[in-house]
PDB file of N, CA and C in Angstrom:
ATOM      1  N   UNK A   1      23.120 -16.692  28.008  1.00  0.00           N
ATOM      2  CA  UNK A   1      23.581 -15.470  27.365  1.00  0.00           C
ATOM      3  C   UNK A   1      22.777 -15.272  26.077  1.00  0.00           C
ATOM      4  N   UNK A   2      22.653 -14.352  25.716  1.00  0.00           N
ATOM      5  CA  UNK A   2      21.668 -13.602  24.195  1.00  0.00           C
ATOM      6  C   UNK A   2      22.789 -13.465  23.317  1.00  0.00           C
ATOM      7  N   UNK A   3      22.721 -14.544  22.030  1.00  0.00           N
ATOM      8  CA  UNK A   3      23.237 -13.819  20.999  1.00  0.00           C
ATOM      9  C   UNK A   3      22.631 -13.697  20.332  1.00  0.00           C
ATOM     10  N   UNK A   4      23.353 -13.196  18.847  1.00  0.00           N
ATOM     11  CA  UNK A   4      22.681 -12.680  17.388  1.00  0.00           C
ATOM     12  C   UNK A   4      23.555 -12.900  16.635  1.00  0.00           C
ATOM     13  N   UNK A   5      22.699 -14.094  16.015  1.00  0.00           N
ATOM     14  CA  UNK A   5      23.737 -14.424  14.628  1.00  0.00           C
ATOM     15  C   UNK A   5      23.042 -13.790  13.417  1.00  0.00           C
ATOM     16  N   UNK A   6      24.012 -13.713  12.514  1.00  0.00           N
ATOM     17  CA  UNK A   6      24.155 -12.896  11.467  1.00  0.00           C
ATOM     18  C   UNK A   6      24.338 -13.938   9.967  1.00  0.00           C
ATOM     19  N   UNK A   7      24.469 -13.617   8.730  1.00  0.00           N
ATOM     20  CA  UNK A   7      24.408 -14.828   7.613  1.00  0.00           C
ATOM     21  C   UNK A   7      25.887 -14.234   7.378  1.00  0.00           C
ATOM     22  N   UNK A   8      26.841 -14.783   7.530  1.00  0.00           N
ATOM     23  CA  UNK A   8      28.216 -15.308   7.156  1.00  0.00           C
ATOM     24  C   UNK A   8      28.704 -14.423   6.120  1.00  0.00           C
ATOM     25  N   UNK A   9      28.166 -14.841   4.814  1.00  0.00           N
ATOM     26  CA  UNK A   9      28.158 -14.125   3.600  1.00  0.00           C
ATOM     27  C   UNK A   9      27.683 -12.614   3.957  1.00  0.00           C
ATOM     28  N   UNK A  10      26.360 -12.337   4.023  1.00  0.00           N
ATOM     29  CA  UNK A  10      25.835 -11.137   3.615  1.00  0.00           C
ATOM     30  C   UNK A  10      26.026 -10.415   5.135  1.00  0.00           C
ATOM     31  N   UNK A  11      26.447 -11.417   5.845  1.00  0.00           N
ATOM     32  CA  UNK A  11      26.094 -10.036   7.269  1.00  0.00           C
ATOM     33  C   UNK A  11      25.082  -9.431   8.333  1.00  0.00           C
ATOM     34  N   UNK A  12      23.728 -10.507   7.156  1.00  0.00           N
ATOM     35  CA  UNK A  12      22.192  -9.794   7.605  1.00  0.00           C
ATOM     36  C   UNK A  12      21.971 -10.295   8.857  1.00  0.00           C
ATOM     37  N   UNK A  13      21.387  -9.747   9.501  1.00  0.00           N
ATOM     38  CA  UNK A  13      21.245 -10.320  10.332  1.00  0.00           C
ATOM     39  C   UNK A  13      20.129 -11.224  10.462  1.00  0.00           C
ATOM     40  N   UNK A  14      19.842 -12.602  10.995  1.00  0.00           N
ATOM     41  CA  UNK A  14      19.073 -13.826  10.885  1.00  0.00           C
ATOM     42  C   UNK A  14      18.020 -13.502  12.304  1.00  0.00           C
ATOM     43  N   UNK A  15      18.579 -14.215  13.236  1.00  0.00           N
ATOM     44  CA  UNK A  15      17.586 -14.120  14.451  1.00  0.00           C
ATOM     45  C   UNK A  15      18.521 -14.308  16.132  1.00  0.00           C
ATOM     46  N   UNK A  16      17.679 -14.221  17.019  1.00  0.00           N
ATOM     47  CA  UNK A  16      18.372 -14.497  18.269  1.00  0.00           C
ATOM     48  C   UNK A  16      18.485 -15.973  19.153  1.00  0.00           C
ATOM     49  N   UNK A  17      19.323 -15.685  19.964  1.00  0.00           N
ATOM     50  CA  UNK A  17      19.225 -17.144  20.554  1.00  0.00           C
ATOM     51  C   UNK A  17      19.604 -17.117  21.920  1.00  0.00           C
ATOM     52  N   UNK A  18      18.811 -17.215  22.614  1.00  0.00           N
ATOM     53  CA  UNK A  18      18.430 -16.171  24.095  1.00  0.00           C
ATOM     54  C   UNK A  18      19.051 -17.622  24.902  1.00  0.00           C
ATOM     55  N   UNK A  19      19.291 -18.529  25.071  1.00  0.00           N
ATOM     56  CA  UNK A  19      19.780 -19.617  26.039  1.00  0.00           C
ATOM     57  C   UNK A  19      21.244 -20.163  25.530  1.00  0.00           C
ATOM     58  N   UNK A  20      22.226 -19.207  24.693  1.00  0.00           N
ATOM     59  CA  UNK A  20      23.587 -19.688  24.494  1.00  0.00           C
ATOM     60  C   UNK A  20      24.237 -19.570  26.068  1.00  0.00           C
ATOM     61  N   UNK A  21      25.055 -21.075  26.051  1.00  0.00           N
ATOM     62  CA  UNK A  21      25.889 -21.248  27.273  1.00  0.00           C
ATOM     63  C   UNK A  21      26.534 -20.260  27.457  1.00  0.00           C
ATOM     64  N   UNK A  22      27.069 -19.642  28.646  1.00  0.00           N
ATOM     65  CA  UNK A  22      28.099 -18.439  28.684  1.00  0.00           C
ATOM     66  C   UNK A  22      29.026 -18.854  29.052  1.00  0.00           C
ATOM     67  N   UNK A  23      30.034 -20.420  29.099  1.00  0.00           N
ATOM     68  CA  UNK A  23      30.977 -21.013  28.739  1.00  0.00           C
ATOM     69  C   UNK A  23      30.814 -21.692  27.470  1.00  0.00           C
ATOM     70  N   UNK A  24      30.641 -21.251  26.258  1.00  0.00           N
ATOM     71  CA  UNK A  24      30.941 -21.368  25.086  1.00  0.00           C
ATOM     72  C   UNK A  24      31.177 -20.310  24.303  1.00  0.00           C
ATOM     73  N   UNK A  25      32.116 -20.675  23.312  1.00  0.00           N
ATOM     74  CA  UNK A  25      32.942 -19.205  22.090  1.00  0.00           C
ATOM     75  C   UNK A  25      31.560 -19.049  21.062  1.00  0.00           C
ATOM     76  N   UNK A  26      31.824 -17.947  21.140  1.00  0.00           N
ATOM     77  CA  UNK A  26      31.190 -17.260  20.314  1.00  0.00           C
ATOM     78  C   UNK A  26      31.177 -17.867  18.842  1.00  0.00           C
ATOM     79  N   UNK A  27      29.982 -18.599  18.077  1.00  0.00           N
ATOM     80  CA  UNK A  27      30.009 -18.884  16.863  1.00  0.00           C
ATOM     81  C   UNK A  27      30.753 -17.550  16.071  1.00  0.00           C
ATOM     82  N   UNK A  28      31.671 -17.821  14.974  1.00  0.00           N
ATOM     83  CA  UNK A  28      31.911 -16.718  13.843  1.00  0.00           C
ATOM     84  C   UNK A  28      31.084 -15.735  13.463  1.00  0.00           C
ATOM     85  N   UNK A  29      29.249 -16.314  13.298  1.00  0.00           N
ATOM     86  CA  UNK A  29      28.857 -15.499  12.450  1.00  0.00           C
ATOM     87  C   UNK A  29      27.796 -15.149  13.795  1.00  0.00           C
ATOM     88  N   UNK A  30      28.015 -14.551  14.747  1.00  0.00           N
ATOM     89  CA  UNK A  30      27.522 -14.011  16.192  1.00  0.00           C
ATOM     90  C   UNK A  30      28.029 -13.234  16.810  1.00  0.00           C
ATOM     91  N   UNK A  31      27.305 -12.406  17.708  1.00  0.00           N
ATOM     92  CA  UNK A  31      27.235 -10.868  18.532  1.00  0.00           C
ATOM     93  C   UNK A  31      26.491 -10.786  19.992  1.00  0.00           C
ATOM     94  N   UNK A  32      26.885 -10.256  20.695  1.00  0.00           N
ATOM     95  CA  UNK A  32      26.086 -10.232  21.787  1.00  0.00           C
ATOM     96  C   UNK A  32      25.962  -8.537  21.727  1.00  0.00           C
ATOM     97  N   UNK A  33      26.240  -8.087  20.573  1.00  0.00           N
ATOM     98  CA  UNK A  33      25.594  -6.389  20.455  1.00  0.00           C
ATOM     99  C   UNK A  33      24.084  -6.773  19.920  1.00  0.00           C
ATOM    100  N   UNK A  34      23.243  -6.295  20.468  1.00  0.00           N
ATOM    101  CA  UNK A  34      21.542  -5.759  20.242  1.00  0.00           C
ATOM    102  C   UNK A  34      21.732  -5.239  18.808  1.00  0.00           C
ATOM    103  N   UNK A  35      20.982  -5.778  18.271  1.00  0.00           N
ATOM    104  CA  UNK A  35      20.638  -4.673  16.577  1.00  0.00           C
ATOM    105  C   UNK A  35      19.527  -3.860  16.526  1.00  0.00           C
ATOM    106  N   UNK A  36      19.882  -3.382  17.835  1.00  0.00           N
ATOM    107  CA  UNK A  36      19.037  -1.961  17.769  1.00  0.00           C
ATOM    108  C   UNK A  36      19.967  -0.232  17.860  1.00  0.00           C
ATOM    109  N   UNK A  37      18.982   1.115  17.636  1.00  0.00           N
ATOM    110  CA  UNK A  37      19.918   1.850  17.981  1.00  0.00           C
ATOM    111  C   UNK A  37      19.703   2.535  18.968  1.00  0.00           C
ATOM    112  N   UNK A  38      20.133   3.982  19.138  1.00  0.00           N
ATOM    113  CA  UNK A  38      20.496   4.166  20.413  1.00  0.00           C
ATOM    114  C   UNK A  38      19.414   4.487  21.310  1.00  0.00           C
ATOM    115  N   UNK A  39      18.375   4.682  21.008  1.00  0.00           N
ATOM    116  CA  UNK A  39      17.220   4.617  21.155  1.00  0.00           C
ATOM    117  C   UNK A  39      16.529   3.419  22.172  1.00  0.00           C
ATOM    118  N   UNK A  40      17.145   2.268  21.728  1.00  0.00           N
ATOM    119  CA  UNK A  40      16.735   1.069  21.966  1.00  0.00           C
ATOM    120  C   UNK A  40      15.743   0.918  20.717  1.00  0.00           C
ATOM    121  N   UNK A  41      15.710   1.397  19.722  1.00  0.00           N
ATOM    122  CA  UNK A  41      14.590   0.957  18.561  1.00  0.00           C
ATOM    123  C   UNK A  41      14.764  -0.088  18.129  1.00  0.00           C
ATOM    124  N   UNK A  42      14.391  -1.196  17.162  1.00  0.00           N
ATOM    125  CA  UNK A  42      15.588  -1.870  16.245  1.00  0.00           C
ATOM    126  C   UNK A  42      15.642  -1.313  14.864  1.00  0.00           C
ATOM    127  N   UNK A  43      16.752  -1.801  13.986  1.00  0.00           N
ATOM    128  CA  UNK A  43      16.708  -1.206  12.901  1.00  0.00           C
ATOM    129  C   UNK A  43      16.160  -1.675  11.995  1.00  0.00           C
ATOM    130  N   UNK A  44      16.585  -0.998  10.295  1.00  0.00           N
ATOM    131  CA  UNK A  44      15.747  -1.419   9.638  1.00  0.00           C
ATOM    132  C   UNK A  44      17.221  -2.537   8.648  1.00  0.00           C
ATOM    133  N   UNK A  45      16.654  -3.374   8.399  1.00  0.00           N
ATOM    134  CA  UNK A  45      17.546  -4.402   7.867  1.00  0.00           C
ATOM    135  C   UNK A  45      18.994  -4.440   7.996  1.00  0.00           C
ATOM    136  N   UNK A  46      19.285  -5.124   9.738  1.00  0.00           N
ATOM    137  CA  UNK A  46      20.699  -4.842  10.379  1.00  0.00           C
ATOM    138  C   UNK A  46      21.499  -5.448   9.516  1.00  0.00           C
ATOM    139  N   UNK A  47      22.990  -5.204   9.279  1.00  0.00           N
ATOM    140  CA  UNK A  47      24.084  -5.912   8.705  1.00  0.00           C
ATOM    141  C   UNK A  47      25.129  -5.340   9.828  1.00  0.00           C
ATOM    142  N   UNK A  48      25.788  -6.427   9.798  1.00  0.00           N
ATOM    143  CA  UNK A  48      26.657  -6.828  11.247  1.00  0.00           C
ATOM    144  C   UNK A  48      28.086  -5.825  10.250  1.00  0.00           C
ATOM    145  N   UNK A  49      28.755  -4.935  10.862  1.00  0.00           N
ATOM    146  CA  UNK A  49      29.801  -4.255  10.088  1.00  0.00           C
ATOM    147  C   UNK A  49      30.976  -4.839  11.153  1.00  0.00           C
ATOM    148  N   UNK A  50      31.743  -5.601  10.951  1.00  0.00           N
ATOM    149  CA  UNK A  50      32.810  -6.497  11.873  1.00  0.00           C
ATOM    150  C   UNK A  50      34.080  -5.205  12.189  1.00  0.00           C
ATOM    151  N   UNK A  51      34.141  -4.092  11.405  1.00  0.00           N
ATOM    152  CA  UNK A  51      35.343  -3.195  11.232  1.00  0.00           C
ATOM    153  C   UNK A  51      34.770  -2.306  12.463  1.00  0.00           C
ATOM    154  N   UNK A  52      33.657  -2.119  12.497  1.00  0.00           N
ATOM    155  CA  UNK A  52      33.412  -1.306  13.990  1.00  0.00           C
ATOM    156  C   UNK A  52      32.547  -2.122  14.964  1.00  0.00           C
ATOM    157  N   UNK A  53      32.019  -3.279  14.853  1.00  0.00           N
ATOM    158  CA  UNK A  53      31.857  -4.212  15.834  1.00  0.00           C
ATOM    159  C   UNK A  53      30.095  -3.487  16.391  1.00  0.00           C
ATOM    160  N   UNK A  54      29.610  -3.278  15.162  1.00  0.00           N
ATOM    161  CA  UNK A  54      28.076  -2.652  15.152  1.00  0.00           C
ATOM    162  C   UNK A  54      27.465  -2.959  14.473  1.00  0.00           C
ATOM    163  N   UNK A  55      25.723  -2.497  14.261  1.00  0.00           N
ATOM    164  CA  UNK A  55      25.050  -3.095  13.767  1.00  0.00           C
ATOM    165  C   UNK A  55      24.963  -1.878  12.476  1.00  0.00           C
ATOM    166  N   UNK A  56      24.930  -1.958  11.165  1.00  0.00           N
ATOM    167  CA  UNK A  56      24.438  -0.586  10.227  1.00  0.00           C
ATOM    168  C   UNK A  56      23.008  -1.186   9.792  1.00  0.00           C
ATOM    169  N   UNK A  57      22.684  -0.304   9.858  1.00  0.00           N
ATOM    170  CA  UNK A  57      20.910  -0.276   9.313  1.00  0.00           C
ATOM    171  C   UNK A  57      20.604   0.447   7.789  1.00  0.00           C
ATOM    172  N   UNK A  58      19.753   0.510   7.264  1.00  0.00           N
ATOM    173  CA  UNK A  58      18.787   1.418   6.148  1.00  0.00           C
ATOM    174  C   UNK A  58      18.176   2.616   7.389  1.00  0.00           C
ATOM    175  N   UNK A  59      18.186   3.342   6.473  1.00  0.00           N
ATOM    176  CA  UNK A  59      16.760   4.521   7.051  1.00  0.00           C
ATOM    177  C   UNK A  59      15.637   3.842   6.826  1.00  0.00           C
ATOM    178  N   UNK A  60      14.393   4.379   7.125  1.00  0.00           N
ATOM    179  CA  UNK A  60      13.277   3.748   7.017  1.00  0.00           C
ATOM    180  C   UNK A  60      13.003   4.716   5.286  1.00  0.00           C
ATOM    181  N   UNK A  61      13.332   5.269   4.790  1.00  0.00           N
ATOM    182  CA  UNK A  61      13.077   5.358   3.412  1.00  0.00           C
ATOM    183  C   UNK A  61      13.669   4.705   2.316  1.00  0.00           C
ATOM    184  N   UNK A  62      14.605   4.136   2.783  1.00  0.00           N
ATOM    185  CA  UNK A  62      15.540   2.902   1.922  1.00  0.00           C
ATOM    186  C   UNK A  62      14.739   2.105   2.248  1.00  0.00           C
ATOM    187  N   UNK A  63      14.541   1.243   3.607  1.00  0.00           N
ATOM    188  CA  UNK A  63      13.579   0.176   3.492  1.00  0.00           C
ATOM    189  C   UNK A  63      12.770   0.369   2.778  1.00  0.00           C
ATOM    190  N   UNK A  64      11.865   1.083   2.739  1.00  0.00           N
ATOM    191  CA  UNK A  64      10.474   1.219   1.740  1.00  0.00           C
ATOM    192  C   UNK A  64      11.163   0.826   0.394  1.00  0.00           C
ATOM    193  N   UNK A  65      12.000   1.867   0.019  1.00  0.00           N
ATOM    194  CA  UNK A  65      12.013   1.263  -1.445  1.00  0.00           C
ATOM    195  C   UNK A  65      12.399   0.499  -1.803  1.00  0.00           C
ATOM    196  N   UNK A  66      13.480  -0.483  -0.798  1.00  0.00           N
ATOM    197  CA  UNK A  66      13.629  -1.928  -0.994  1.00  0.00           C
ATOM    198  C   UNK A  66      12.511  -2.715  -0.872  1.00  0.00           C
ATOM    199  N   UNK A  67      11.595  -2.652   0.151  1.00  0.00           N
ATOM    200  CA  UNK A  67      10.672  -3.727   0.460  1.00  0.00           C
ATOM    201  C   UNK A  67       9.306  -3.490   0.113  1.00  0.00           C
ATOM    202  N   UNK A  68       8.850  -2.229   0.379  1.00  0.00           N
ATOM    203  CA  UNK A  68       7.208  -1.799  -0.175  1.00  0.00           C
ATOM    204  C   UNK A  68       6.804  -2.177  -1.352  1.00  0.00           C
ATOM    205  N   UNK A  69       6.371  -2.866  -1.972  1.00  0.00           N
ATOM    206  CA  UNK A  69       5.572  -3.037  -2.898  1.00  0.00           C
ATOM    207  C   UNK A  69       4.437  -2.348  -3.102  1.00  0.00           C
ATOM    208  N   UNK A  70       4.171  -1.708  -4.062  1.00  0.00           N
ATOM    209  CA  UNK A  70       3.898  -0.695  -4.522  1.00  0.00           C
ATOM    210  C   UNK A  70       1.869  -1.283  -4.632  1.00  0.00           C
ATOM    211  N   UNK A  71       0.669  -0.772  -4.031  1.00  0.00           N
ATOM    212  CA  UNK A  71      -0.162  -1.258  -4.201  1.00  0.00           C
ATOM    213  C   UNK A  71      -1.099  -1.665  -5.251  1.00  0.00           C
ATOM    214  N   UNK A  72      -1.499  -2.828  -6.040  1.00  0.00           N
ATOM    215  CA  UNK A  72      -1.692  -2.633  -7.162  1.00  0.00           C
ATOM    216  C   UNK A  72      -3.140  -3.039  -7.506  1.00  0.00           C
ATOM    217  N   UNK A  73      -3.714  -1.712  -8.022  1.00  0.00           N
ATOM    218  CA  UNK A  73      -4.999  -1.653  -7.499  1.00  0.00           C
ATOM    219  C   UNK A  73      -5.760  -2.997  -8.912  1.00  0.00           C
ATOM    220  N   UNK A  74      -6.302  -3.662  -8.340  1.00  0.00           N
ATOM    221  CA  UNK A  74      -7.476  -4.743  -8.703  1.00  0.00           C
ATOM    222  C   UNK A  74      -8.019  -4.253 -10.145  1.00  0.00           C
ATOM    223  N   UNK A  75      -7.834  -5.079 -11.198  1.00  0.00           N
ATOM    224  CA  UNK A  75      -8.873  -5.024 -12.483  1.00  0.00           C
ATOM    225  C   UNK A  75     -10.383  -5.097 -11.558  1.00  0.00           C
ATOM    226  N   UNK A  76     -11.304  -4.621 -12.141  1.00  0.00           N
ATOM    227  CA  UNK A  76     -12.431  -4.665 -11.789  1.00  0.00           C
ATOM    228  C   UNK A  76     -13.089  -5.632 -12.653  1.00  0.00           C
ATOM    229  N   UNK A  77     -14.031  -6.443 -11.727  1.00  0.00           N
ATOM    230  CA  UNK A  77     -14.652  -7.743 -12.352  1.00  0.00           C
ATOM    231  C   UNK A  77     -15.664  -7.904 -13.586  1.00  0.00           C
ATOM    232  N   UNK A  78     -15.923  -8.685 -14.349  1.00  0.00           N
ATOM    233  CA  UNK A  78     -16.927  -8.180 -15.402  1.00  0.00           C
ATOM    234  C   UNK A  78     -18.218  -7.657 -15.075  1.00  0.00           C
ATOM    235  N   UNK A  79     -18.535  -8.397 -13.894  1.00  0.00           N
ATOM    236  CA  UNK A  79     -20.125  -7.361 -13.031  1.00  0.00           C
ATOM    237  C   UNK A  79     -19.535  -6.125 -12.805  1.00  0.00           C
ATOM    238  N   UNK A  80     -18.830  -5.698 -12.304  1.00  0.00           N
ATOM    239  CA  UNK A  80     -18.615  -4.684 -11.881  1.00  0.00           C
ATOM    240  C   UNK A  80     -18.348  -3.517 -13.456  1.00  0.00           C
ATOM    241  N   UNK A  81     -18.037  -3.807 -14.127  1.00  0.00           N
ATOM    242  CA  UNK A  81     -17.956  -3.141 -15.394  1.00  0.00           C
ATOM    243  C   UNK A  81     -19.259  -2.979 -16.075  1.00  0.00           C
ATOM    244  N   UNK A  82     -19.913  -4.396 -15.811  1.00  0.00           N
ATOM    245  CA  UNK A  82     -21.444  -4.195 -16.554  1.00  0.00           C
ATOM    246  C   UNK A  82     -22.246  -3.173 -15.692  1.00  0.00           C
ATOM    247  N   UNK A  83     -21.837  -3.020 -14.459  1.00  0.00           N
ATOM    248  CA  UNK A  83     -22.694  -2.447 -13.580  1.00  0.00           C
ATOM    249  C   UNK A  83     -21.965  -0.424 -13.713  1.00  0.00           C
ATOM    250  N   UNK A  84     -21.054  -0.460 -14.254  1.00  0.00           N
ATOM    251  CA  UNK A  84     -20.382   0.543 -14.563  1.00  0.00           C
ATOM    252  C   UNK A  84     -21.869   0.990 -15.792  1.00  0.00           C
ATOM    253  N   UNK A  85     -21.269   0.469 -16.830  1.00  0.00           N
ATOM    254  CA  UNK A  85     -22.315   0.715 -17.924  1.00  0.00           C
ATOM    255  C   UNK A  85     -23.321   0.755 -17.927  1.00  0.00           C
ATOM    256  N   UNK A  86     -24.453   0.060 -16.596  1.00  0.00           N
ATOM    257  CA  UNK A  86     -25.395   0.693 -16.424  1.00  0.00           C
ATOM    258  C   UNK A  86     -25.697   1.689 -16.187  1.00  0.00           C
ATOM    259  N   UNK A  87     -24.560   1.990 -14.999  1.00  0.00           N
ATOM    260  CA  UNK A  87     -24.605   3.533 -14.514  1.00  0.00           C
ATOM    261  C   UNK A  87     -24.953   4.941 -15.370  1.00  0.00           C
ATOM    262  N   UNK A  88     -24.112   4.758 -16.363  1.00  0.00           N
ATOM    263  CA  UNK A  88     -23.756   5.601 -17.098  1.00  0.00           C
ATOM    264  C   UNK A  88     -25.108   5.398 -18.646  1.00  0.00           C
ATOM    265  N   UNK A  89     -25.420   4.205 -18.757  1.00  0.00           N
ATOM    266  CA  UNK A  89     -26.764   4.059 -19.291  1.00  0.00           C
ATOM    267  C   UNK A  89     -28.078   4.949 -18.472  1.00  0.00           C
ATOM    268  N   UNK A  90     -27.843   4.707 -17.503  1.00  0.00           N
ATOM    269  CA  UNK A  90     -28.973   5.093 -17.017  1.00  0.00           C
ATOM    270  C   UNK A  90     -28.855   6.968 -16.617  1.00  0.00           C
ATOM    271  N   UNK A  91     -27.518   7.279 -16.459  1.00  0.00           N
ATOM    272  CA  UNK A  91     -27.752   8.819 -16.265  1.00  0.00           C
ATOM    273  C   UNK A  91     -27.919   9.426 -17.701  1.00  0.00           C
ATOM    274  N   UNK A  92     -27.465   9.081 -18.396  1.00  0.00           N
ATOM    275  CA  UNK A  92     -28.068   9.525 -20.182  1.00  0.00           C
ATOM    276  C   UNK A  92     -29.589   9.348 -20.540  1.00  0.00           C
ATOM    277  N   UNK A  93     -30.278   7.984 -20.019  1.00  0.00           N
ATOM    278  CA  UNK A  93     -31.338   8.139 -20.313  1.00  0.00           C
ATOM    279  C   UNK A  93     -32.275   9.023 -19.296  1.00  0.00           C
ATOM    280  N   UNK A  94     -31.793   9.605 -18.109  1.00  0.00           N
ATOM    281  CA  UNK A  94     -32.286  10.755 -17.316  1.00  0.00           C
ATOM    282  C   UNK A  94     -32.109  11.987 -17.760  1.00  0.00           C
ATOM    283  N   UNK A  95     -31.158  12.407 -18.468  1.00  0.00           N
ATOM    284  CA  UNK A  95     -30.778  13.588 -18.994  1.00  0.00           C
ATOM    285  C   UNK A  95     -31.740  13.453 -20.585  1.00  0.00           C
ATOM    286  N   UNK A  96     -32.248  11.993 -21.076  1.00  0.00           N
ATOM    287  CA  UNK A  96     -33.058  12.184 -22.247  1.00  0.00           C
ATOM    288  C   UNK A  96     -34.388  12.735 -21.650  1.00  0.00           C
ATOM    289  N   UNK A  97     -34.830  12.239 -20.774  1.00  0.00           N
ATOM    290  CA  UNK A  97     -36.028  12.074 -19.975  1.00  0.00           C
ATOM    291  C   UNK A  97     -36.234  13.695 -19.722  1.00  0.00           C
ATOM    292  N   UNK A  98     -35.560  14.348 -19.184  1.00  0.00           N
ATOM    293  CA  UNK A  98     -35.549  15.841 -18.374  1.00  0.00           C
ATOM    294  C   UNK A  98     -35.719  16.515 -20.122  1.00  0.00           C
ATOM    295  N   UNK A  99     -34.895  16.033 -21.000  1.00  0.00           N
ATOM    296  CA  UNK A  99     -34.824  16.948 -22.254  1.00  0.00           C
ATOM    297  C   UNK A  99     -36.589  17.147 -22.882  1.00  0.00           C
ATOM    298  N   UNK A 100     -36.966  15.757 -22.856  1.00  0.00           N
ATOM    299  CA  UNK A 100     -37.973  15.486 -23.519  1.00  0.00           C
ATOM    300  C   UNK A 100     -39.682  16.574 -22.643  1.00  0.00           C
ATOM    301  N   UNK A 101     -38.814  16.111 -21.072  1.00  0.00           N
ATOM    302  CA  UNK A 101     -40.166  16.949 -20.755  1.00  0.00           C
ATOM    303  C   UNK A 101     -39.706  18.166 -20.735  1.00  0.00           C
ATOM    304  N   UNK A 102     -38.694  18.757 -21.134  1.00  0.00           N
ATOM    305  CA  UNK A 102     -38.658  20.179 -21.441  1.00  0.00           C
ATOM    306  C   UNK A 102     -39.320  20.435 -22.923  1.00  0.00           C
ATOM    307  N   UNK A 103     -39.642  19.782 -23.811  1.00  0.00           N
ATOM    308  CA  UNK A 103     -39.758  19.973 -25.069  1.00  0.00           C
ATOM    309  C   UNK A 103     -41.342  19.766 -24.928  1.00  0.00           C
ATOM    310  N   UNK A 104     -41.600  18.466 -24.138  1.00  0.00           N
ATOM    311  CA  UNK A 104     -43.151  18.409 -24.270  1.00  0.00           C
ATOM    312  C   UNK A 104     -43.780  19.703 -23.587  1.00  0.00           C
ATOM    313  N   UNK A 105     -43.153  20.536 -22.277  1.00  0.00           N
ATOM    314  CA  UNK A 105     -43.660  21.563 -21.780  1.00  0.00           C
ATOM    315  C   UNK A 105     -43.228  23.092 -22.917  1.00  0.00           C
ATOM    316  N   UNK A 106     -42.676  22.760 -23.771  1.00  0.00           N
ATOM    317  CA  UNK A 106     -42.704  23.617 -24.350  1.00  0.00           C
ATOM    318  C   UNK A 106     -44.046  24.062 -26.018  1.00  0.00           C
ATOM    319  N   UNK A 107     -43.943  22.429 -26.064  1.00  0.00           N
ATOM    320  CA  UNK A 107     -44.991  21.831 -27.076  1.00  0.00           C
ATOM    321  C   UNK A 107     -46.642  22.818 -26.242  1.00  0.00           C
ATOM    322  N   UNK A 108     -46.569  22.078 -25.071  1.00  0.00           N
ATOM    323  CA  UNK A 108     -47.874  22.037 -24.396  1.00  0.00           C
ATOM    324  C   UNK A 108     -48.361  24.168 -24.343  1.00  0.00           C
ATOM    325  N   UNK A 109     -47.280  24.534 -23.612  1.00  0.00           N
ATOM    326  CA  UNK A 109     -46.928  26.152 -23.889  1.00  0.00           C
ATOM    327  C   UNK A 109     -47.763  26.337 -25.190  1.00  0.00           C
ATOM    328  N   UNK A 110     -46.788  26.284 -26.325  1.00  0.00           N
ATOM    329  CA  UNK A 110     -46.829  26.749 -27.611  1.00  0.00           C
ATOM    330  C   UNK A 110     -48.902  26.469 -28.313  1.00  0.00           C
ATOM    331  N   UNK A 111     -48.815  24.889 -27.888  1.00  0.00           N
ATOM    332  CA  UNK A 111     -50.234  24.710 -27.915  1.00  0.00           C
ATOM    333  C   UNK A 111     -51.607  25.704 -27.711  1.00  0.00           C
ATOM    334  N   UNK A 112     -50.868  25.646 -26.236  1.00  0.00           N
ATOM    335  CA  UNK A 112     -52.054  26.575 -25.504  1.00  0.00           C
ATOM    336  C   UNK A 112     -52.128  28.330 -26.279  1.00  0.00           C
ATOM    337  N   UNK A 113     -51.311  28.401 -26.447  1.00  0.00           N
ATOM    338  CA  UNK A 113     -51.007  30.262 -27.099  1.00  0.00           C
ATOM    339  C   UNK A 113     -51.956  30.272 -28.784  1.00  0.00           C
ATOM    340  N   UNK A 114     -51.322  28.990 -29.404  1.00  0.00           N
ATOM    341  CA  UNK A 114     -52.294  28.893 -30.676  1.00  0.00           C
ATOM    342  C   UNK A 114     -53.114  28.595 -30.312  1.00  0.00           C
ATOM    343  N   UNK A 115     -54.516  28.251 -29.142  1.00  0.00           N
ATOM    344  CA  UNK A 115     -55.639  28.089 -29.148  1.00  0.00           C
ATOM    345  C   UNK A 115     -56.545  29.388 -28.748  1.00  0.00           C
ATOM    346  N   UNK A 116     -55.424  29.759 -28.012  1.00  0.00           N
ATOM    347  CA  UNK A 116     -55.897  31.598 -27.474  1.00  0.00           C
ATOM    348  C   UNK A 116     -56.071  32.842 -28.453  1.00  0.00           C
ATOM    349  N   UNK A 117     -55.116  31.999 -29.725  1.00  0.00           N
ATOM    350  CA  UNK A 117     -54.685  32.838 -30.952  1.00  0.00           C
ATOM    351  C   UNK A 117     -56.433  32.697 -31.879  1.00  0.00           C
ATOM    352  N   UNK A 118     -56.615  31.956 -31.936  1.00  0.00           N
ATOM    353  CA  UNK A 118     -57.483  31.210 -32.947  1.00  0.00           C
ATOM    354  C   UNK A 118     -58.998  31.795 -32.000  1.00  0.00           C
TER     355      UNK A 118
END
C-alpha cells in the first residue's frame, strides 16, 4: 500500500512509502490521500489539514516568495573593473584623437588660405 507521512508538528508533508503492509494501522502522522490536486499535479508545499482529511497547498506565488531567493548579481572581479577602466580610458582617448585631427585639419585648411593670401 502507498502512504504519505506528514511531520506530526507542522503537518508538512515529508515523503512516501510505497511498500507499507496493507495489514498494518496507519502510523498517526500518515495518509493514503496523494498530495496532489485535482489535476493530478502535486502541490506546492502540502500540509496535511486532518479537519477535512486533505492535502492544502500555497499557490505557486506564495511559494516563490517563500522559497525564491532573489538573484544576487556577482561583485565584479578586480580584472574585470581594471578592464572596465580601460574601456572607458580608451574611448576618451579616441574622442581626443578625432578632436585633435579635427583641429590639425583645420590648422592645415587655415595654413593653406594664408599661403594663397601672401
Amino acid at each position: 500500500m502507498l502512504i504519505f507521512i506528514y511531520d506530526k508538528e507542522t503537518k508538512r508533508y515529508m515523503y512516501p512509502v510505497s511498500d507499507y503492509p496493507d495489514n498494518y494501522a496507519l502510523p498517526e502522522n500518515a495518509t493514503t490521500v496523494e498530495p496532489v490536486d485535482s489535476n493530478g499535479a502535486g502541490l506546492y508545499n502540502p500540509t496535511w489539514n486532518e479537519s477535512t482529511n486533505s492535502w492544502d497547498s500555497l499557490t505557486e506565488e506564495e511559494w516563490k516568495k517563500k522559497y525564491i531567493v532573489p538573484e544576487v548579481k556577482p561583485e565584479p572581479t578586480e580584472a574585470e573593473q581594471l578592464q572596465a577602466q580601460q574601456v572607458v580610458m580608451i574611448a576618451n582617448l579616441t574622442k581626443q584623437v578625432q578632436d585633435l585631427q579635427g583641429a590639425v585639419k583645420t590648422l592645415v585648411l587655415q595654413n593653406a588660405v594664408n599661403k594663397e593670401e601672401k
